[in-house]
C-alpha atoms as a PDB file:
ATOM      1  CA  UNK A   1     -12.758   0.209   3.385  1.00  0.00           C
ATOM      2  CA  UNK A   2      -9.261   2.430   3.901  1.00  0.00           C
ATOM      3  CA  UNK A   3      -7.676  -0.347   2.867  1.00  0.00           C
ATOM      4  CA  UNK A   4      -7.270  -1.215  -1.138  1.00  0.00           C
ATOM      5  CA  UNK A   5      -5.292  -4.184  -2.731  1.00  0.00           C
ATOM      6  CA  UNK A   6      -3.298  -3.708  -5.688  1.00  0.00           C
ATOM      7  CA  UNK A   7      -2.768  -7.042  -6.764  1.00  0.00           C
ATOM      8  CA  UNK A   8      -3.531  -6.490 -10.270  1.00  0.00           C
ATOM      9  CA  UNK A   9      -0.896  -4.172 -11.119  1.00  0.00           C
ATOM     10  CA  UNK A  10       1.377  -6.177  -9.261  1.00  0.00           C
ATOM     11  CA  UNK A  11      -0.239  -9.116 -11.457  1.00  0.00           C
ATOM     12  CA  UNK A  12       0.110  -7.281 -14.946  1.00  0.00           C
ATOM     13  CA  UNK A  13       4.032  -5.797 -14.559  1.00  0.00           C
ATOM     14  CA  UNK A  14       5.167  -9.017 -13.616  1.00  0.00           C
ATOM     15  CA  UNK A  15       3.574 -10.423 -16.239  1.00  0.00           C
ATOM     16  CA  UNK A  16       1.260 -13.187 -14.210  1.00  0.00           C
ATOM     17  CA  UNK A  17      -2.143 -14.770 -13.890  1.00  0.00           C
ATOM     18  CA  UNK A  18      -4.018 -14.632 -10.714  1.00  0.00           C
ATOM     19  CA  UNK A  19      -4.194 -18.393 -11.461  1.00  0.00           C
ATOM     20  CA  UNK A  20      -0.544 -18.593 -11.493  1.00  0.00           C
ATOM     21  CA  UNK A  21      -0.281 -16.944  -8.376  1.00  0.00           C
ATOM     22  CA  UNK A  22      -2.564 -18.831  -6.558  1.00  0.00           C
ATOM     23  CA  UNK A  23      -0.697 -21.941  -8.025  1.00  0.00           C
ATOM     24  CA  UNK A  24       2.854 -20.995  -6.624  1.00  0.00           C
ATOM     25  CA  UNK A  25       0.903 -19.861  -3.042  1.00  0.00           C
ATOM     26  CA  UNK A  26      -1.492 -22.508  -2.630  1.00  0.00           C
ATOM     27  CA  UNK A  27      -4.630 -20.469  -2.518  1.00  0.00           C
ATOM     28  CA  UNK A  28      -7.168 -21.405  -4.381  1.00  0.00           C
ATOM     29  CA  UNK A  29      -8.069 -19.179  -6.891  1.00  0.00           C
ATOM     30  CA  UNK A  30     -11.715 -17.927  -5.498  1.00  0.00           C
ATOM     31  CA  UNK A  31     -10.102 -17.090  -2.216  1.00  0.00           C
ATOM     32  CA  UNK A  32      -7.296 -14.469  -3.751  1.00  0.00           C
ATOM     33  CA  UNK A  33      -9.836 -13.725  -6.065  1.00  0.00           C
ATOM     34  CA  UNK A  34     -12.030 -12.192  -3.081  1.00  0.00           C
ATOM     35  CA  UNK A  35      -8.389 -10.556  -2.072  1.00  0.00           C
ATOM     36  CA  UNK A  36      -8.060  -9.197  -5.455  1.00  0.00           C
ATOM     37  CA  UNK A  37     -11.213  -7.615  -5.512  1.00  0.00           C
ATOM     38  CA  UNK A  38     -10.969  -6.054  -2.225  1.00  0.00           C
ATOM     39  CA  UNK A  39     -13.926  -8.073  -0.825  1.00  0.00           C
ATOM     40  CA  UNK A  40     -11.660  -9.713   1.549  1.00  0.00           C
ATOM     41  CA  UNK A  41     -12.318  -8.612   5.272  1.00  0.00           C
ATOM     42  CA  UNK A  42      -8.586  -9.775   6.358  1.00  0.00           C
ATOM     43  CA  UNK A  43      -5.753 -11.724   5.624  1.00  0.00           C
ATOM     44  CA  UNK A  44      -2.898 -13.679   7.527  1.00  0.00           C
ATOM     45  CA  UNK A  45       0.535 -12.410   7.283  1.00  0.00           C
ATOM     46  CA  UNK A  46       1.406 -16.090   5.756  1.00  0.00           C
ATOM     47  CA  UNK A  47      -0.708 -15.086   2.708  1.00  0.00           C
ATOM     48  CA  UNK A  48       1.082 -11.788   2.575  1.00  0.00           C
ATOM     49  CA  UNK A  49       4.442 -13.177   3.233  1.00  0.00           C
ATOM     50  CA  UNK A  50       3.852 -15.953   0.331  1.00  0.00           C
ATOM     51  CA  UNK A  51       2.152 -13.176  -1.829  1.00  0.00           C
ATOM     52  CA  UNK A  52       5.382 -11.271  -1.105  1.00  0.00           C
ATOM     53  CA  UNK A  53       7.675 -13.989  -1.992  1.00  0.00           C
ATOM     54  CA  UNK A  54       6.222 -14.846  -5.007  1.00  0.00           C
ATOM     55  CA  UNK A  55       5.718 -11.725  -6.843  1.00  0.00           C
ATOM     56  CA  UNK A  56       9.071 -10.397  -5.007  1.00  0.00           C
ATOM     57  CA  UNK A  57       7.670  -7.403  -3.179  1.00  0.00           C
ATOM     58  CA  UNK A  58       6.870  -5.871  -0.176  1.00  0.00           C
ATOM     59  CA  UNK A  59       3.864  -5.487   1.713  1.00  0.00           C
ATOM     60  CA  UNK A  60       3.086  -2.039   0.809  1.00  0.00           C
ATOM     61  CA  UNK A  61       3.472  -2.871  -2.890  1.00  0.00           C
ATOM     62  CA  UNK A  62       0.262  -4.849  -1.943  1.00  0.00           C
ATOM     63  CA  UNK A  63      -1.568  -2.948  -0.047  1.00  0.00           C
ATOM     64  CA  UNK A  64      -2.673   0.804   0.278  1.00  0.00           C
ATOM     65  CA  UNK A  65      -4.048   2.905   2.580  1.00  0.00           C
ATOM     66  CA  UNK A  66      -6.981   5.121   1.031  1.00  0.00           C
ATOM     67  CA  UNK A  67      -8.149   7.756   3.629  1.00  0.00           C
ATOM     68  CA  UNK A  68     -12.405   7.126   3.454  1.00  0.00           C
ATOM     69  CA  UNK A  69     -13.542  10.614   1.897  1.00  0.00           C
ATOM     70  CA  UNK A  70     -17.073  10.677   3.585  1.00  0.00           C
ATOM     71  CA  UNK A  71     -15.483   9.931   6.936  1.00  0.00           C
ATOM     72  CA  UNK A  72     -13.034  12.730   6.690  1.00  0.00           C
ATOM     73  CA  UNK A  73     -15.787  14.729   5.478  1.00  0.00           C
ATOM     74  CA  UNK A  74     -17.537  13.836   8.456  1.00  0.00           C
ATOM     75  CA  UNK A  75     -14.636  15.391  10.206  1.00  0.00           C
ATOM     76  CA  UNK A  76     -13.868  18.445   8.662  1.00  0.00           C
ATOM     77  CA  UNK A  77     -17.711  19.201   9.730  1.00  0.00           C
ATOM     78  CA  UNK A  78     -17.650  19.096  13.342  1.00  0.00           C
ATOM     79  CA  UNK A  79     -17.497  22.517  15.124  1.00  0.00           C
ATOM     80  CA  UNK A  80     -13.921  23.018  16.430  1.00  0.00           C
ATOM     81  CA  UNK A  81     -13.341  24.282  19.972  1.00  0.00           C
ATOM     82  CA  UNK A  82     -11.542  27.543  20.946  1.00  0.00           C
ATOM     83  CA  UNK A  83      -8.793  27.291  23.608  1.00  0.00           C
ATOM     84  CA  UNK A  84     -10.339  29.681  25.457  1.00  0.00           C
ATOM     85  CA  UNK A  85     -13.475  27.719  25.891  1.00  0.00           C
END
């Protein structure tokens, strides 16, 4: 997925369990564990906006956007098209 979740360096400078966090969000702790490990296929902005509020950040301190390699790759391989053609 292009998408990666950095919770746990969010998690380790402020000095906080992902147990803790799910506490003050009212997650439970297997569902931002799935998060956490970027096995999660979504979430709702009223995750993100508690996740946000708690560990006083901003969305893109959460999440990342990681270009996929092999689909770039993919890509770069196609035959390009003169103008002239």
């Amino acid at each position: 997925m292009a998408i990666a979740i950095k919770l746990d360096d969010l998690l380790h400078d402020r000095r906080m369990t992902l147990t803790e966090l799910a506490d003050r969000i009212g997650i439970t702790l297997a569902n931002l564990s799935i998060l956490k490990t970027g096995k999660a296929r979504a979430i709702r902005f009223s995750t993100l906006d508690a996740i946000c509020k708690a560990l006083a950040c901003q969305p893109g301190d959460v999440l990342r956007h990681e270009p996929d390699e092999v689909k770039m790759e993919g890509l770069r391989s196609l035959p390009r098209r003169r103008a002239s053609q």
